[in-house]
N, C-alpha and C. Protein backbone atom coordinates (compact mmCIF):
# COMPACT_ATOMS: atom_id res chain seq x y z
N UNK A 1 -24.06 28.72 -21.55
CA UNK A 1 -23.05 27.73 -21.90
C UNK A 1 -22.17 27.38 -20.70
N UNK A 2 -21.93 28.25 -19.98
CA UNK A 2 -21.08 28.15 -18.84
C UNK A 2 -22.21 27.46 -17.65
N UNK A 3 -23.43 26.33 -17.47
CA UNK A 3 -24.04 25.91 -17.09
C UNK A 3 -23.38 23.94 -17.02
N UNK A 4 -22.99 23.86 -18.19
CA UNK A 4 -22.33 22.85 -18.29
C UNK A 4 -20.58 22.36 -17.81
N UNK A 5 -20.19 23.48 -16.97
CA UNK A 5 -18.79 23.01 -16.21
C UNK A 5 -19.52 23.29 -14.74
N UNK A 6 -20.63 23.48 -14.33
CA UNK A 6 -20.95 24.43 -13.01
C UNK A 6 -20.62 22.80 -12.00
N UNK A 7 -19.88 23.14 -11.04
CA UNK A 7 -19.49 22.31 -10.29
C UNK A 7 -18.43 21.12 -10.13
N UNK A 8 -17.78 21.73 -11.42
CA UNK A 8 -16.40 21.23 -11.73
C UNK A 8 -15.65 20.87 -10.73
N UNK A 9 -14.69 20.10 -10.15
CA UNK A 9 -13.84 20.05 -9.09
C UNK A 9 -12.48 20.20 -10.06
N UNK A 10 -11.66 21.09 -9.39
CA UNK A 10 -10.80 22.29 -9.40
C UNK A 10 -9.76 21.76 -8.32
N UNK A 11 -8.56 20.82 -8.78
CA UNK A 11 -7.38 21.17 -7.64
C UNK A 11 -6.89 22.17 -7.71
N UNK A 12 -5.96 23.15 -6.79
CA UNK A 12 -5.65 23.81 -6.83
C UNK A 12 -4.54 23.68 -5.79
N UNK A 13 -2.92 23.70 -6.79
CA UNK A 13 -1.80 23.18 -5.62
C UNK A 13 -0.96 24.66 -5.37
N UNK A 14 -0.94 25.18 -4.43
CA UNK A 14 -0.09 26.53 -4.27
C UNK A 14 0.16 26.63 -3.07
N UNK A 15 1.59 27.00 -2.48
CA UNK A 15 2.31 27.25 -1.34
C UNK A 15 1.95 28.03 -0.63
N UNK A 16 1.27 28.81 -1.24
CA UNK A 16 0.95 29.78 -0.50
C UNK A 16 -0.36 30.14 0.11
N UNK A 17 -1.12 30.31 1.10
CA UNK A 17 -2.36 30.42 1.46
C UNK A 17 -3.37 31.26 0.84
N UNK A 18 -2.81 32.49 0.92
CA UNK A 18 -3.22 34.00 0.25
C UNK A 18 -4.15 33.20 -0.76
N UNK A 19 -3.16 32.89 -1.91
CA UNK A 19 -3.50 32.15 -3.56
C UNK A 19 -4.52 31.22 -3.51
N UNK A 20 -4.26 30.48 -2.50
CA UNK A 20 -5.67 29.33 -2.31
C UNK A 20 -6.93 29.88 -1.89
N UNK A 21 -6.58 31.08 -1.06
CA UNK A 21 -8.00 31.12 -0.49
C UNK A 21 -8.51 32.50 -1.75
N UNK A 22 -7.85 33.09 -2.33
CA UNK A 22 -8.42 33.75 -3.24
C UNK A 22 -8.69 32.88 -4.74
N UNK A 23 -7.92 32.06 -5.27
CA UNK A 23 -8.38 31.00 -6.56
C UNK A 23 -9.38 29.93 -6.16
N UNK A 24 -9.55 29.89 -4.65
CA UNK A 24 -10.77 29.39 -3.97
C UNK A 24 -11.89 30.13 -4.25
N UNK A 25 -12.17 31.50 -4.04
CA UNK A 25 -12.97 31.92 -4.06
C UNK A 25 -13.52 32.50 -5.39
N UNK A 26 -12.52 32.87 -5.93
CA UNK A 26 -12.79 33.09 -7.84
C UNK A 26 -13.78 31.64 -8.00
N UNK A 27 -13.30 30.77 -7.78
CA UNK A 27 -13.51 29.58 -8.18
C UNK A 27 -15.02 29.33 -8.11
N UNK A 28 -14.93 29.36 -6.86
CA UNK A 28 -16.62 29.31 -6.13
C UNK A 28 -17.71 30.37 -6.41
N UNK A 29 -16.83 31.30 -6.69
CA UNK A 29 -18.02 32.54 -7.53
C UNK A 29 -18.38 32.12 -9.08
N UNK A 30 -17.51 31.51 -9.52
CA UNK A 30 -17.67 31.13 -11.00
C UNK A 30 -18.65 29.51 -10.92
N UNK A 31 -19.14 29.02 -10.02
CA UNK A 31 -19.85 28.04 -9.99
C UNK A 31 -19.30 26.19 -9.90
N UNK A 32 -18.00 26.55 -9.57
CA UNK A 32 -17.04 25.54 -9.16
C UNK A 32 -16.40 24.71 -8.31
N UNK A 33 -15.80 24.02 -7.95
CA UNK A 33 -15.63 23.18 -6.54
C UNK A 33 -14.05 23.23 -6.26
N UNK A 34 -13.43 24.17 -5.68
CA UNK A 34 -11.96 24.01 -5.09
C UNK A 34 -11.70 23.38 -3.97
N UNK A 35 -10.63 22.81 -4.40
CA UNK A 35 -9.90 21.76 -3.86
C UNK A 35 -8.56 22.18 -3.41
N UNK A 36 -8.19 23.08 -2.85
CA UNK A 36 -6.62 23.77 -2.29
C UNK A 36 -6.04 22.81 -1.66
N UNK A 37 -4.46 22.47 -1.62
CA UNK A 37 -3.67 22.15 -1.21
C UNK A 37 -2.32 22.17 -1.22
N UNK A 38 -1.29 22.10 -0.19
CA UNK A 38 -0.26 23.13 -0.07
C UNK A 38 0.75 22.66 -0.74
N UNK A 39 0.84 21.65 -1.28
CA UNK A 39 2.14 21.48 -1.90
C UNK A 39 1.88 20.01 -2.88
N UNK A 40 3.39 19.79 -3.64
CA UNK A 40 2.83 18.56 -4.63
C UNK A 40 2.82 18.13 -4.59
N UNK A 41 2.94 16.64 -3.36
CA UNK A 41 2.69 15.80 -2.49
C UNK A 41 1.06 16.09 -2.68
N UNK A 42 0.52 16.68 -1.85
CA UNK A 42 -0.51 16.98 -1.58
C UNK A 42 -1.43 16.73 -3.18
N UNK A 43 -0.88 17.58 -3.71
CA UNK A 43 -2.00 17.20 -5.12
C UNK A 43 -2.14 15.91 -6.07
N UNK A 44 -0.65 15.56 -5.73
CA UNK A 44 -0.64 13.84 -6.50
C UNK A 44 -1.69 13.12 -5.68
N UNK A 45 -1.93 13.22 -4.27
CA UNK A 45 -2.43 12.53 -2.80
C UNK A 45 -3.66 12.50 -3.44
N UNK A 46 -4.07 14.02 -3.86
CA UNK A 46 -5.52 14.27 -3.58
C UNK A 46 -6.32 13.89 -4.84
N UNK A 47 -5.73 13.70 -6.11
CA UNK A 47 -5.74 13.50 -7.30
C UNK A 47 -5.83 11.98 -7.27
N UNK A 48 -5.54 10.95 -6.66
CA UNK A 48 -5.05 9.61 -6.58
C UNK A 48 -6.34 9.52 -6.00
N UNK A 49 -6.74 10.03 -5.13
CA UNK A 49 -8.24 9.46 -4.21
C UNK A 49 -8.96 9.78 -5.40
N UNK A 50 -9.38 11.32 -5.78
CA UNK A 50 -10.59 11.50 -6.22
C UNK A 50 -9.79 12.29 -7.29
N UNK A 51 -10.26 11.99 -8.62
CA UNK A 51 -9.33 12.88 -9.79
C UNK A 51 -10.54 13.90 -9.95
N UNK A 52 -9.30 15.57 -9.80
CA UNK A 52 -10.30 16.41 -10.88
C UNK A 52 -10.85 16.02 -11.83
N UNK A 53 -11.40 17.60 -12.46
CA UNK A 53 -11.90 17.78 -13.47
C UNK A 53 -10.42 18.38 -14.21
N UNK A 54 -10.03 19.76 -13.43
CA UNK A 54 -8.94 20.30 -13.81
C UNK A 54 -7.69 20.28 -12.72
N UNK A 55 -6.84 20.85 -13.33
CA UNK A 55 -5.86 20.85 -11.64
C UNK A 55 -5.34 22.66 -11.88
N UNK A 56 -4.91 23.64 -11.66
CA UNK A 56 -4.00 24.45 -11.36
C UNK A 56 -2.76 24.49 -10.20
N UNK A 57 -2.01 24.71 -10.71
CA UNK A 57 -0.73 24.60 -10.34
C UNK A 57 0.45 25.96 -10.12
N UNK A 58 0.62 25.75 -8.50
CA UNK A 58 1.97 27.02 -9.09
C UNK A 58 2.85 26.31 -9.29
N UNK A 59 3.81 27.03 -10.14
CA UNK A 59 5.34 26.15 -10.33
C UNK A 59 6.61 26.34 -9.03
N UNK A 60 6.64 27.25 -8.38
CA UNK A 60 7.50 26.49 -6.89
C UNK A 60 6.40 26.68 -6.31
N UNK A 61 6.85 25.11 -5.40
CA UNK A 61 6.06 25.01 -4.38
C UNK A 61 7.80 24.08 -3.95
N UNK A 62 7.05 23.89 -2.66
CA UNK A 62 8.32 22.92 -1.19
C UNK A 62 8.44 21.61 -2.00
N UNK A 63 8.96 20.75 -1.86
CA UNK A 63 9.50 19.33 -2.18
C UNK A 63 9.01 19.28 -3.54
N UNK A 64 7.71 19.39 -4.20
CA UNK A 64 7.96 19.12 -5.79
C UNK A 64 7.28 20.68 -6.57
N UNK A 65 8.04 20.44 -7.63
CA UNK A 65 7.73 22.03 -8.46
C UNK A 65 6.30 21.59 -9.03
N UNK A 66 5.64 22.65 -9.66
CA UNK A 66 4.22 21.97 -10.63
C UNK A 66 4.70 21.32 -11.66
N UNK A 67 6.17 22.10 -12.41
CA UNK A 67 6.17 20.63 -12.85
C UNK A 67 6.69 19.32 -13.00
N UNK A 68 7.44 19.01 -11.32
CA UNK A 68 7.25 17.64 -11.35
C UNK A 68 6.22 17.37 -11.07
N UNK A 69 4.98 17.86 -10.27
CA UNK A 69 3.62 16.96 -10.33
C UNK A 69 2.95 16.95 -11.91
N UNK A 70 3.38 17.97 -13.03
CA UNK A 70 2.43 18.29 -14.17
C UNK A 70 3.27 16.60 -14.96
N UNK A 71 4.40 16.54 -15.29
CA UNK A 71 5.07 15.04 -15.14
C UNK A 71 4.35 13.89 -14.78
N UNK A 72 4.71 13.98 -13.19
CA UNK A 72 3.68 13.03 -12.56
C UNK A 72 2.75 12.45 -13.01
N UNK A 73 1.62 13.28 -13.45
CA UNK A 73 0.62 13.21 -13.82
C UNK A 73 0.45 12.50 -15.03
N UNK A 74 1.21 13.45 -15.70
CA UNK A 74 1.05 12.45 -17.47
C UNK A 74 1.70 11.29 -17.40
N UNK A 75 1.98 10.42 -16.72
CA UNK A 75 2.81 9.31 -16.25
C UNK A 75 1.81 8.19 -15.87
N UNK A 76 0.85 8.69 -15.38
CA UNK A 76 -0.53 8.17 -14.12
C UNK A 76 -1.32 8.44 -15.50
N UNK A 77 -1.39 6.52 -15.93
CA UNK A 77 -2.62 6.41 -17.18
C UNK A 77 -4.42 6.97 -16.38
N UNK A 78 -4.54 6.60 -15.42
CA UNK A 78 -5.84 7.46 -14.59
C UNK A 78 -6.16 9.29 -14.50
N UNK A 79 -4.58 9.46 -14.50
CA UNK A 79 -5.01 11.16 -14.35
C UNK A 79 -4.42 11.89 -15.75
N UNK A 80 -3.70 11.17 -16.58
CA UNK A 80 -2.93 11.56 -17.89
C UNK A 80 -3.67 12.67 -18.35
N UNK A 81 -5.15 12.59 -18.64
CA UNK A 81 -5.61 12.95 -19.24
C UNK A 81 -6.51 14.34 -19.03
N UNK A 82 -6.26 14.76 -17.47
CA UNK A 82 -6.62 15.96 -16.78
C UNK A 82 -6.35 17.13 -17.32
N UNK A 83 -6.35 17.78 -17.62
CA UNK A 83 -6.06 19.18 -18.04
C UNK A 83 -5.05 20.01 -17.15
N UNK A 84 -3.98 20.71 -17.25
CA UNK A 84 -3.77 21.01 -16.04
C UNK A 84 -3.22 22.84 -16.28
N UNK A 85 -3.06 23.56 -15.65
CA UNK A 85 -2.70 25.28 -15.88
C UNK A 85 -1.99 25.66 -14.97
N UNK A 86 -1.04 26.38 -15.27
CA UNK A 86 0.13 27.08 -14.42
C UNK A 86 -0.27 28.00 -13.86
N UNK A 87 -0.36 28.17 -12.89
CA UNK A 87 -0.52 29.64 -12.20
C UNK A 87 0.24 29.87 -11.45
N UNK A 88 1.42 31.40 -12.25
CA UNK A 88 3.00 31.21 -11.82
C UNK A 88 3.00 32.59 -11.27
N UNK A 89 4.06 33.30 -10.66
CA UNK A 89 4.51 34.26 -11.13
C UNK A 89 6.02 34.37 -11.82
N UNK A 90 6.36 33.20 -12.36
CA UNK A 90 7.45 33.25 -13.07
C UNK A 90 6.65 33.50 -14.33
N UNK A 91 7.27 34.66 -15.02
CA UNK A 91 6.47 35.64 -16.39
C UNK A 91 7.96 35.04 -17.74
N UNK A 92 8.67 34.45 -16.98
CA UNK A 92 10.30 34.13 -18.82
C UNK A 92 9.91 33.42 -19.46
N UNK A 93 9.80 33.65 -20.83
CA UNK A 93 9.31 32.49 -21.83
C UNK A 93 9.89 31.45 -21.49
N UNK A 94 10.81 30.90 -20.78
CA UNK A 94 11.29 29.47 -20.91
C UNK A 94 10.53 28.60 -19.87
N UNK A 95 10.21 29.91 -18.73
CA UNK A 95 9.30 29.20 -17.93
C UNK A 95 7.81 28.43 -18.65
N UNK A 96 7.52 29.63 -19.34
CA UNK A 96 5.91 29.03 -19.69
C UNK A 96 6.51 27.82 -21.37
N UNK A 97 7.03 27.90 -21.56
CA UNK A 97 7.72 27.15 -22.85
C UNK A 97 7.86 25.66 -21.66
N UNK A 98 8.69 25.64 -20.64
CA UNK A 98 8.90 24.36 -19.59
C UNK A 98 7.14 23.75 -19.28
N UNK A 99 6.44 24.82 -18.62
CA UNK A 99 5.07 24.50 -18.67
C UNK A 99 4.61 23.64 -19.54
N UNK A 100 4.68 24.08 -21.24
CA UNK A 100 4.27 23.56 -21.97
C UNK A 100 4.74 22.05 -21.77
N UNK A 101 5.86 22.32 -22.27
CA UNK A 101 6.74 20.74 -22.39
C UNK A 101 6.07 19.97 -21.77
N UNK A 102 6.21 20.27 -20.49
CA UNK A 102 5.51 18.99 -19.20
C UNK A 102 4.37 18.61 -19.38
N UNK A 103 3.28 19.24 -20.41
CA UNK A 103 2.39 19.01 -20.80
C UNK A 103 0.96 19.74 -19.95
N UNK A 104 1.41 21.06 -19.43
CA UNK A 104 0.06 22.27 -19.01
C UNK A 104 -0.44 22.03 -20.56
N UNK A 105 -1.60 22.72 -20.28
CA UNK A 105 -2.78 23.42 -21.49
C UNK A 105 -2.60 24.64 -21.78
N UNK A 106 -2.09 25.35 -20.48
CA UNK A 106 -2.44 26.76 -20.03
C UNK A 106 -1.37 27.46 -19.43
N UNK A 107 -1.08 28.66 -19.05
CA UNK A 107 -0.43 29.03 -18.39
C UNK A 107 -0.70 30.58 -18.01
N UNK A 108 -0.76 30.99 -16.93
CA UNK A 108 -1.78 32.72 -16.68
C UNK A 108 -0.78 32.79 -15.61
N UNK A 109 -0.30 33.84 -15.91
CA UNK A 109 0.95 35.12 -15.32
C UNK A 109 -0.17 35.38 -14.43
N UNK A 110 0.95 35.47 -12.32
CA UNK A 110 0.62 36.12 -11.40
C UNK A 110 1.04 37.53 -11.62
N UNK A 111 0.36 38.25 -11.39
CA UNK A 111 -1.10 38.83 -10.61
C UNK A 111 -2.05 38.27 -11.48
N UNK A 112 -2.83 37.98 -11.43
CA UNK A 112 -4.32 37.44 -11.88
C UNK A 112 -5.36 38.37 -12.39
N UNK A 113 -6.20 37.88 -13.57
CA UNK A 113 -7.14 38.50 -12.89
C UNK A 113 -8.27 37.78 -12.88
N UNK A 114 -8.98 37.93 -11.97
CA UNK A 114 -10.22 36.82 -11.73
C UNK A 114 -11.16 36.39 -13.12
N UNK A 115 -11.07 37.11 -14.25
CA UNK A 115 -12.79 37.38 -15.38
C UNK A 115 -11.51 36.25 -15.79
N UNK A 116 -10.23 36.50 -15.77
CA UNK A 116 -9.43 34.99 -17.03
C UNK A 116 -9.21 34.23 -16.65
N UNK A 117 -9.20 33.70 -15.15
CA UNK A 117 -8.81 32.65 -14.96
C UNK A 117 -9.98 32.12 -14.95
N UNK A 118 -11.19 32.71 -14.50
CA UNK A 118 -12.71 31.60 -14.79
C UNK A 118 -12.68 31.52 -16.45
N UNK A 119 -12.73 32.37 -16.91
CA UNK A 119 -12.63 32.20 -18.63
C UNK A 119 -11.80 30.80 -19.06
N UNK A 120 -10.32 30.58 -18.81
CA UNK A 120 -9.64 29.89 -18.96
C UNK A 120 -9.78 28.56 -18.77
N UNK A 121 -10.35 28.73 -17.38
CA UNK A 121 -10.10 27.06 -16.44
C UNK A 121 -11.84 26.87 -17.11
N UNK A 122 -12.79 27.30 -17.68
CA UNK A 122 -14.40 26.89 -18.13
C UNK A 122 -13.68 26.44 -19.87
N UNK A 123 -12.80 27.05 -20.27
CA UNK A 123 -12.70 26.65 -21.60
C UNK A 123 -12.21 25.73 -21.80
N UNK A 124 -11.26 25.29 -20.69
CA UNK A 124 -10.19 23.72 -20.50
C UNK A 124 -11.34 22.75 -19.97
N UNK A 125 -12.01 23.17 -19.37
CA UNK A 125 -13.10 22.20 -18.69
C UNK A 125 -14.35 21.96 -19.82
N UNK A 126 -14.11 22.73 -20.63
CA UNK A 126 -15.62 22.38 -21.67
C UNK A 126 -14.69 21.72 -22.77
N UNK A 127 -13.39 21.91 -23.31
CA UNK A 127 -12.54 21.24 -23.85
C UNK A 127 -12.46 19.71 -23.68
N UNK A 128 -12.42 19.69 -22.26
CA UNK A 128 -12.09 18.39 -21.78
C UNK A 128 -13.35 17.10 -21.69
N UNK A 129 -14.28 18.09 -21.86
CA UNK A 129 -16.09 17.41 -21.68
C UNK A 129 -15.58 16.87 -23.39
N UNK A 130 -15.34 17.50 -23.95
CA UNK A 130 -16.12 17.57 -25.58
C UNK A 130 -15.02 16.56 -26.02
N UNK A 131 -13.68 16.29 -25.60
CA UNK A 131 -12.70 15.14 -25.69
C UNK A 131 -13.44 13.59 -24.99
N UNK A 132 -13.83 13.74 -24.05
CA UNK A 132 -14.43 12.52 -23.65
C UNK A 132 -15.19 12.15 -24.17
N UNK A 133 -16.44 12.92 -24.57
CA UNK A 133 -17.12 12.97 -25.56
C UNK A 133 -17.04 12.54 -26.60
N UNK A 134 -16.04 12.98 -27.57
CA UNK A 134 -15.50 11.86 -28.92
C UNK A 134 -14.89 11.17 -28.50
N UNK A 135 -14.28 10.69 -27.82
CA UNK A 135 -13.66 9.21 -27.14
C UNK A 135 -14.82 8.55 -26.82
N UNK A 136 -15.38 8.87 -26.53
CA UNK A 136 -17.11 7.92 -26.36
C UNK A 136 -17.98 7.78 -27.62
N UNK A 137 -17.92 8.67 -28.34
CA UNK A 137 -18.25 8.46 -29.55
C UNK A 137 -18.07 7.38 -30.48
N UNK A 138 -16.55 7.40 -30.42
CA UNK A 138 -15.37 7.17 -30.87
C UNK A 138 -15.40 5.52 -30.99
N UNK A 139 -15.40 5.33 -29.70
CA UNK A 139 -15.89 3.67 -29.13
C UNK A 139 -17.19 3.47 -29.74
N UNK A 140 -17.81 3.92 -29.57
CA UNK A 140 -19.88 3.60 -30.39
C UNK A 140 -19.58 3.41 -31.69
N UNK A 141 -18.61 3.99 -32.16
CA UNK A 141 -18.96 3.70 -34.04
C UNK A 141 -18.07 2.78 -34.27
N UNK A 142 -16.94 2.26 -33.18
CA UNK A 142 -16.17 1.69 -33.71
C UNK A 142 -16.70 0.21 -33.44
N UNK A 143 -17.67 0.21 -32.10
CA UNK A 143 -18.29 -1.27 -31.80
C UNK A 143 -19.57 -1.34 -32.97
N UNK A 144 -20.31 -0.11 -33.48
CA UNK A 144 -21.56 -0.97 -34.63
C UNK A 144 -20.62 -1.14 -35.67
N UNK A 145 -19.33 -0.49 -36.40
CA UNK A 145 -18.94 -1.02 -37.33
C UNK A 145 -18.55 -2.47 -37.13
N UNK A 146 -17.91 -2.75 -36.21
CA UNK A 146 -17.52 -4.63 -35.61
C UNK A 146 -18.82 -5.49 -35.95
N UNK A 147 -20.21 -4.41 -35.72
CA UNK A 147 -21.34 -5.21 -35.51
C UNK A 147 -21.47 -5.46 -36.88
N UNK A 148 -21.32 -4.27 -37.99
CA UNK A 148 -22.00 -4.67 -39.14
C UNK A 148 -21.31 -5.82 -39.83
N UNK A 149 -19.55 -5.25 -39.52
CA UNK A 149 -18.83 -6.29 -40.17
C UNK A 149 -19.30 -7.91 -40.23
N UNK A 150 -19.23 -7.81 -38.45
CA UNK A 150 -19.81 -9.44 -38.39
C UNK A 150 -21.28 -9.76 -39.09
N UNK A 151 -22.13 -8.48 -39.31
CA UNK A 151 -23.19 -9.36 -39.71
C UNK A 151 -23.27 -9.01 -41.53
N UNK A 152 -22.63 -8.64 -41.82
CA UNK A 152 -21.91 -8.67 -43.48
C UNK A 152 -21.42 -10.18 -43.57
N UNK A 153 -20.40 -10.63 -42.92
CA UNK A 153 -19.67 -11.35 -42.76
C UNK A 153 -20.56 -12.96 -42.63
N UNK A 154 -21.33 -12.68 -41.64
CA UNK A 154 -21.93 -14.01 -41.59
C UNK A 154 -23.45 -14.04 -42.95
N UNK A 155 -23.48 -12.93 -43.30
CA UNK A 155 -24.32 -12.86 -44.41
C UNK A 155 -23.61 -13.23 -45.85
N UNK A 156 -22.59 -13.23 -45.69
CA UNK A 156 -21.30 -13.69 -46.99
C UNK A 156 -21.53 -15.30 -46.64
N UNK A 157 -21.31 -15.53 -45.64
CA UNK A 157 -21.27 -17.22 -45.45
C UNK A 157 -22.11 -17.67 -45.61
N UNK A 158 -23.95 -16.85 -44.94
CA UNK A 158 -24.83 -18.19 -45.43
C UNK A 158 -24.94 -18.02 -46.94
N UNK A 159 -24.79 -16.91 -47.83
CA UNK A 159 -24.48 -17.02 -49.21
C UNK A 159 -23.88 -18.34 -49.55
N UNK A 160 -22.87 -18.13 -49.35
CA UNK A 160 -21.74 -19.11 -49.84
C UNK A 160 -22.51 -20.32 -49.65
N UNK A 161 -22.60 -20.61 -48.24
CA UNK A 161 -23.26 -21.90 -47.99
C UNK A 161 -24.55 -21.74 -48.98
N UNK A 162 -25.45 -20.92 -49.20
CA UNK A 162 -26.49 -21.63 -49.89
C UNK A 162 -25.99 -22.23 -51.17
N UNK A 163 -25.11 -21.47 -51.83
CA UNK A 163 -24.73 -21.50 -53.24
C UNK A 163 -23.94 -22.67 -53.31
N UNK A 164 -23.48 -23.40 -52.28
CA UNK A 164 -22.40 -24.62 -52.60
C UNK A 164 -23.47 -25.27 -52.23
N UNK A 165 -24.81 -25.68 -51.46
CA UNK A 165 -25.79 -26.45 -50.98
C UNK A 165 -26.43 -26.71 -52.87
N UNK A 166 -26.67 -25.33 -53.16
CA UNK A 166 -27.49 -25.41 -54.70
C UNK A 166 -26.22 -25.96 -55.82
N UNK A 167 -25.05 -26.17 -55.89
CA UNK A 167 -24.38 -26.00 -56.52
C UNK A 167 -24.37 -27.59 -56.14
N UNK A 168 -24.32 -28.63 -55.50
CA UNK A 168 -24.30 -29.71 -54.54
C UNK A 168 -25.50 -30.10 -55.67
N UNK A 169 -26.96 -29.81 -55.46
CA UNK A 169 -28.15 -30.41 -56.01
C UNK A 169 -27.92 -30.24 -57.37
């Protein structure tokens, strides 16, 4: 099952190097594509060229927190709809409660451990397949119902018309 996120692209915005090059490498062992960059500048930047799949986020970083970029984001009708996960070491419910608000999915307390955050970020990413998915669906039944309507519809009229043609003779 985990065959169907393999090569996901994965931002990943954190201040710190350490974090990138290790949620880099979780990442890439789990069959995934990271995308590190140092701050939230950087991830709105990198998100605007080429949108994830998912984003992770620490919450301080230099000039914007994760969540003014998690904000950001739901703001930007193109990326609204990204998934996005905290990866903090702020552990206070109000923090991960703020997370929420801003509109994360997720939120996984630093120290880490590698088996949950691939667990996590594959379940947001197969989440996010299976949403597009009925949004595509979604559209298909809603364009043959238009279809049948119209051809109900024009099948009501040549009725009509025959019946006022015979109704005429």
């Amino acid at each position: 099952m985990s065959e169907d996120v393999q090569g996901s692209s994965i931002l990943i915005g954190d201040d710190a190097p350490e974090n990138l090059r290790l949620l880099g490498a979780v990442l890439k062992r789990g069959g995934l594509v990271p995308r590190p960059v140092t701050n939230g500048r950087l991830a709105i930047e990198a998100a605007v060229a080429d949108p994830p799949d998912l984003v992770l986020l620490d919450n301080r970083m230099p000039d914007m927190s994760g969540g003014d970029v998690c904000r950001w984001f739901k703001r930007d009708e193109r990326l609204r709809s990204i998934p996005i996960i905290f990866i903090s070491g702020l552990q206070a419910s109000d923090d991960k409660v703020e997370a929420f608000r801003v509109g994360a999915v997720d939120y996984i307390s630093k120290p880490f451990q590698d088996q949950e955050v691939l667990a996590r970020v594959k379940t947001h990413l197969r989440l996010r397949r299976l949403q597009v998915e009925l949004v595509s669906h979604n559209l298909k039944l809603a364009q043959r119902f238009a279809e049948q309507v119209e051809s109900v519809t024009a099948s009501q009229l040549a009725t009509i018309f025959a019946l006022a043609k015979l109704a005429e003779a």
